[in-house]
Structures are given as C-alpha cells and as structure tokens.
Protein backbone atom coordinates (compact mmCIF):
# COMPACT_ATOMS: atom_id res chain seq x y z
CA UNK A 1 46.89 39.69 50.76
CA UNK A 2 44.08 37.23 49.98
CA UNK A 3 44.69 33.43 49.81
CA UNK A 4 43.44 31.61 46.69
CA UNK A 5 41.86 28.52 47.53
CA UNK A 6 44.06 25.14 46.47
CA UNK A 7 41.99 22.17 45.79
CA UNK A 8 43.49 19.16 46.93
CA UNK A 9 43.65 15.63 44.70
CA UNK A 10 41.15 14.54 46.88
CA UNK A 11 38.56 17.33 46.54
CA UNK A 12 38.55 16.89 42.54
CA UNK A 13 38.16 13.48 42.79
CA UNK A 14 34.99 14.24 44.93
CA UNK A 15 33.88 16.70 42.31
CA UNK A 16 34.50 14.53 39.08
CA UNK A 17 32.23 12.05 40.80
CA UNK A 18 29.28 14.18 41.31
CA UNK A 19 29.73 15.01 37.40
CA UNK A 20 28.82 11.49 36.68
CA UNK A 21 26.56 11.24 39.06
CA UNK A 22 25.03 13.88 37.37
CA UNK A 23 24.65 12.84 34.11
CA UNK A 24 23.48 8.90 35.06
CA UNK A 25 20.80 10.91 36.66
CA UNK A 26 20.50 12.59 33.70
CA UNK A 27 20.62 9.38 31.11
CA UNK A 28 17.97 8.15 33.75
CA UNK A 29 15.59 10.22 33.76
CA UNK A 30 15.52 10.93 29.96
CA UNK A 31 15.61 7.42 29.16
CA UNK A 32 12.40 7.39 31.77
CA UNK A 33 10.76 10.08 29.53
CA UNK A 34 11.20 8.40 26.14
CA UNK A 35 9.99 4.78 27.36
CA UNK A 36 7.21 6.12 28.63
CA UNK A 37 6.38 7.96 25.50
CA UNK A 38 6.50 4.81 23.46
CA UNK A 39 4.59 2.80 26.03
CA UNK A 40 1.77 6.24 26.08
CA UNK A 41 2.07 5.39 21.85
CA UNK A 42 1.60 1.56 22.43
CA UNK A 43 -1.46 1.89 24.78
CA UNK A 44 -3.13 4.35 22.32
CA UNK A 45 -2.52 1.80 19.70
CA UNK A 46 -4.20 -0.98 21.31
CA UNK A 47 -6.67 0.62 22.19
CA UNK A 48 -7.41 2.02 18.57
CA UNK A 49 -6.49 -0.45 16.88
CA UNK A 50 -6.75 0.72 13.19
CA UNK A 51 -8.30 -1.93 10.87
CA UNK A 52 -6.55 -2.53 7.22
CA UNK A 53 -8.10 -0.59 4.45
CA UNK A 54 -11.38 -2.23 2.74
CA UNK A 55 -11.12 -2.18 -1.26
CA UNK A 56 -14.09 -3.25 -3.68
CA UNK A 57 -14.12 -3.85 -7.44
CA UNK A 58 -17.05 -1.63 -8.84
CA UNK A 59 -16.24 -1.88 -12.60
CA UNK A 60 -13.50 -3.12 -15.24
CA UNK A 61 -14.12 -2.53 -18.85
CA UNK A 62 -11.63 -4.84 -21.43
CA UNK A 63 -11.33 -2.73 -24.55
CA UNK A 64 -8.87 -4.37 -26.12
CA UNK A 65 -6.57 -7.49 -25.49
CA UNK A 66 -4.77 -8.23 -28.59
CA UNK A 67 -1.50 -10.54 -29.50
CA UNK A 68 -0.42 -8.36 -32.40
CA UNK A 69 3.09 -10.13 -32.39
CA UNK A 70 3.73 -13.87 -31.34
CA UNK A 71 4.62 -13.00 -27.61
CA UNK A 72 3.84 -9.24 -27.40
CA UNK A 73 0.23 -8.24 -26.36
CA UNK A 74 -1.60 -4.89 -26.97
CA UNK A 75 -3.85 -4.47 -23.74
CA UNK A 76 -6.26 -1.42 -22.55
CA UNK A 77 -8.35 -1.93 -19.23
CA UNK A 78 -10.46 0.44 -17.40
CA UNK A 79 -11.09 -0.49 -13.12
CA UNK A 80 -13.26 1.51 -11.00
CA UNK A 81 -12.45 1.13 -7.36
CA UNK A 82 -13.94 1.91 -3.71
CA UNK A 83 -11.37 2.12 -0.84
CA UNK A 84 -13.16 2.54 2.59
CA UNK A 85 -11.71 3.58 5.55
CA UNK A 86 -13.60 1.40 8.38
CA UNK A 87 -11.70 2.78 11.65
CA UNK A 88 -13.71 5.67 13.69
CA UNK A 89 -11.16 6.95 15.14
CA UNK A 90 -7.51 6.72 12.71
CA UNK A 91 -7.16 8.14 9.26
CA UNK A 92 -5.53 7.18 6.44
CA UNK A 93 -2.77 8.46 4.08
CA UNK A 94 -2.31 6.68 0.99
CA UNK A 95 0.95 7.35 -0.80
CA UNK A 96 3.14 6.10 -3.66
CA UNK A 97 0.08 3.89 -5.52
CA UNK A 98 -0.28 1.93 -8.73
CA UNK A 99 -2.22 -0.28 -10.43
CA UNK A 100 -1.69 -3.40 -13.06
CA UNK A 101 -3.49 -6.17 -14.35
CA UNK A 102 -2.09 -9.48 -14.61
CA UNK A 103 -3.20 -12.95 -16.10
CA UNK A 104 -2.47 -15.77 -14.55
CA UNK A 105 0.51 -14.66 -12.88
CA UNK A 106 1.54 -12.49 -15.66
CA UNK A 107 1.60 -8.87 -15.56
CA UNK A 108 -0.42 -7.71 -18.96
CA UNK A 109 -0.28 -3.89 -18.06
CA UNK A 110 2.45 -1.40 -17.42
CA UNK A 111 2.08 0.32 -13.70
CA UNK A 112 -0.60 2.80 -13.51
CA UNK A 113 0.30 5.75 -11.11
CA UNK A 114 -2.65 7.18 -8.92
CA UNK A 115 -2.38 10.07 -6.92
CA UNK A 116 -1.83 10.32 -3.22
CA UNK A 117 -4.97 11.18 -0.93
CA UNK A 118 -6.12 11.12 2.85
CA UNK A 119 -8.99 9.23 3.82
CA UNK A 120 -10.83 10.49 7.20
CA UNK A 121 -12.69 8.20 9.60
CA UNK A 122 -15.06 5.95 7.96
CA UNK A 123 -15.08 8.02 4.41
CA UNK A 124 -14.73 6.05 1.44
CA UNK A 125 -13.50 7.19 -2.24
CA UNK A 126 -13.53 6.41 -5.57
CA UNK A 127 -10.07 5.26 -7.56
CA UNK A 128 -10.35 4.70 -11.62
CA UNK A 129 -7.29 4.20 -12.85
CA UNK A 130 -6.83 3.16 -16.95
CA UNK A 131 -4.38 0.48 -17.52
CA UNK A 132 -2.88 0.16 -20.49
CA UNK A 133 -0.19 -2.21 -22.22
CA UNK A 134 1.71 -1.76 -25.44
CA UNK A 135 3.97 -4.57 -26.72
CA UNK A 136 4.41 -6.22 -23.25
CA UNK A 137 6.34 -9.48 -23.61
CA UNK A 138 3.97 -12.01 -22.46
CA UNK A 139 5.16 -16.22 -22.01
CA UNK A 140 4.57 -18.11 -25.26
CA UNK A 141 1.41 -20.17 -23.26
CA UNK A 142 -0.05 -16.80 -23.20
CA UNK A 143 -2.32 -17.49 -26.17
CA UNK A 144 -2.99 -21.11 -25.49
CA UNK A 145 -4.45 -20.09 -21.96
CA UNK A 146 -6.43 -17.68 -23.70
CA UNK A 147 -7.88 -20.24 -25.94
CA UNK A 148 -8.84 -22.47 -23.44
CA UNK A 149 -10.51 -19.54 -21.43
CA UNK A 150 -12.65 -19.12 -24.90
CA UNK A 151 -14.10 -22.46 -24.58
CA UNK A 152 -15.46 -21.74 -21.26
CA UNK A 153 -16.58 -17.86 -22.73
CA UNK A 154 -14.73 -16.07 -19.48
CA UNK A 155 -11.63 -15.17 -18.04
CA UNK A 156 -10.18 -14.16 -14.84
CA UNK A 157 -8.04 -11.27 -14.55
CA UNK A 158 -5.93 -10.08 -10.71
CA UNK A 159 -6.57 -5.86 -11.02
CA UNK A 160 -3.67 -5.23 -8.58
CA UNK A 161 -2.92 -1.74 -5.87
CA UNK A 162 0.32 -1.44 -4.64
CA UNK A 163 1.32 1.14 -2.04
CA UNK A 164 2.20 2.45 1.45
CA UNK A 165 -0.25 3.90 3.81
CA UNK A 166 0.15 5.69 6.95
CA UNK A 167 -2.02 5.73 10.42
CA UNK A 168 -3.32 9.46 11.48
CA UNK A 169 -4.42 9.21 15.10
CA UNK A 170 -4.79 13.38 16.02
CA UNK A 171 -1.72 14.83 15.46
CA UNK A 172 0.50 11.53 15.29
CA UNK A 173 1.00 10.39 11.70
CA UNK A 174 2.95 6.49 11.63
CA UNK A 175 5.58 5.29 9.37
CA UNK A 176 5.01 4.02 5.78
CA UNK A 177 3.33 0.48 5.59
CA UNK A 178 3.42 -1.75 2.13
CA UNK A 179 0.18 -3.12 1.44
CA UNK A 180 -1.12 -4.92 -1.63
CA UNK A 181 -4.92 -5.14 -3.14
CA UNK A 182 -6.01 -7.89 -5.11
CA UNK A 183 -9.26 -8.26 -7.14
CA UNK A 184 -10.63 -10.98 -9.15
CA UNK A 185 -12.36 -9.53 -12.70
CA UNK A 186 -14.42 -12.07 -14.38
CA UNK A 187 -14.59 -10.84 -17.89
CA UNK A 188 -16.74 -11.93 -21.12
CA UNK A 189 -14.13 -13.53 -23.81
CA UNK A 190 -15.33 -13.71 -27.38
CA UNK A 191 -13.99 -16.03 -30.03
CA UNK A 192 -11.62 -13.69 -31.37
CA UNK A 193 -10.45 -12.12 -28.09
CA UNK A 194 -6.88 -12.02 -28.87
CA UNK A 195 -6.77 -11.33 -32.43
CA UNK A 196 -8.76 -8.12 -32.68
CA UNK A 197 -10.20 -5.16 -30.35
CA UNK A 198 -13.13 -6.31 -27.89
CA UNK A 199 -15.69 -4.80 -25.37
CA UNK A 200 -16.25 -6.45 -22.22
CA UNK A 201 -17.80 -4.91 -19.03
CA UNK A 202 -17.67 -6.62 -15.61
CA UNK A 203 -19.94 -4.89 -12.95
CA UNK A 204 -18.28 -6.96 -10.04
CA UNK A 205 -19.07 -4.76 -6.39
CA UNK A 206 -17.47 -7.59 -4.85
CA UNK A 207 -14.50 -7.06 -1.87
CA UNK A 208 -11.29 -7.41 -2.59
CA UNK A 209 -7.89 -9.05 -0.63
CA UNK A 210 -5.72 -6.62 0.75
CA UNK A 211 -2.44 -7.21 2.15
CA UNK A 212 -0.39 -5.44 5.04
C-alpha cells in the first residue's frame, strides 16, 4: 500500500514563496518590455521630429456682408487654402475640421465642416471651404467698426481652421492633437459694404499662423 506524500507547513510556505517570486519576475520583466517600448517610441520621435503643418491663404472672395437687421448680419465668404506637409519622413491625418470667419474678434460665419484627409510626406493640398452666415447676432459696434474700416477702403478679416491631426511614422499612427490656423484677409470695402451685396476678391498667397 502506497504512501501519499504529506506536505509539511514548512514545505508550502517554501512553495507560496517561489509563487511570488515568480510573478515579481514576471511584473519585472514586462514592465522592462513596455519601458523600453516607449523609450524605442521616444528615440524615433526625436529623431523625426515632425514639424507643425504649413497653411497659406490663396484666395477669399466677400460676396456679401450685409446688416439686414440692427445686430444681425447676412455674410457669404469663399477661402481657398494650401496645407503642406513639410516633414520627409511623418504623415499627416487631418480629422474633425472647420472653418469660420471672424471680425475683430467676432465670429461672422457659422462653422464650415471640411472633410477628413491624409497628407503624405511633403504633399500639399488644396482646402476651399464656403462660409456662410445668416442672421448671426453680431455686437452693436459691429457697424461702427465697419464704418470706420470704409474710410480707410479695407478691412481685415481672421479665416480660421480648427481641428486635430495625427503623426503617421510607418505603421505607428499618434493620438489626436488640437491645432488652430489663422489667416489675415485684407479685403476691398466699398461705401455701402454693409447695407447691400458686394464683390471683393483678395489674392493673398501669404502663410498663415498655426497653432499646436
């Protein structure tokens, strides 16, 4: 008749401590792994170094601009933009984008969706985007700005980008960054620029700021 083998106290004690043992190895060497993955991630991304977005005002047209209530303006704008893509080596996602106009800190335009798009190594792309305002509640200074603009025949409108971008380095894509793209549109302003309809073209080609 065979014996089964009794484990004393002592021996389980011995046993549970080569279980954790075990799994500190274990937390070890995993840990190990993912630092060294993020530190692999953080040398690639010196070494890349991805450069924000460039953005440049081609063309605005101002068709109309028009107070047709004391504080409520009637606005239609078309922008023509150029995003580049100056990095050789990290592409670009652009997600979630629209576009306004805004004078002197007030935003004359509703939001102007644009559709997503990737943008490879050094490739740049054309954005038009038609902003448009109907009845937007504007500050009661609105048209007193506006006349003092006439006297000088000009004025300065902020065609604004807002979205999120993310890096492609091979296979990695990054998280979702905010940035922001402002452009200064100097635009022809006739006599009667906010009481009736208007054409006004503004061939700019200049660079605009752009925020991360």
């Amino acid at each position: 008749m065979s014996q089964l083998p009794i484990r004393s106290p002592k021996h389980c004690a011995k046993q549970g401590l080569n279980v954790e043992k075990f799994y500190k190895k274990l937390f070890y060497i995993i840990s190990t792994l993912v630092l060294s993955l993020l530190f692999l991630v953080f040398i690639v991304w010196l070494i890349l170094r991805p450069s924000k977005p460039h953005f440049y005002l081609k063309e605005s047209d101002l068709y109309q601009l028009n107070l047709s209530a004391p504080h409520l303006l009637n606005s239609t704008i078309q922008i023509t933009l150029v995003s580049k893509n100056p990095n050789q080596r990290v592409g670009i996602y652009y997600d979630r984008l629209q576009a306004y106009a805004s004078y002197k800190g007030q935003q004359i335009t509703v939001d102007a969706p644009l559709p997503p798009f990737y943008q490879n190594h050094e490739e740049s792309n054309i954005l038009s985007a038609l902003l448009s305002g109907n009845w937007v509640p504007v500050a009661p200074s609105f048209g007193y700005e506006v006349n003092r603009d006439q006297l000088e025949g000009k004025m300065i409108l902020n065609l604004k980008l807002n979205g999120q971008l993310r890096w492609k380095v091979g296979s990695w894509v990054s998280g979702h960054y905010h940035f922001n793209v402002d452009c200064l549109a100097t635009m022809a302003l006739g006599p009667n620029a906010v009481s009736a309809s208007l054409t006004s073209t503004s061939k700019q080609g200049v660079q605009c700021s752009t925020y991360l």
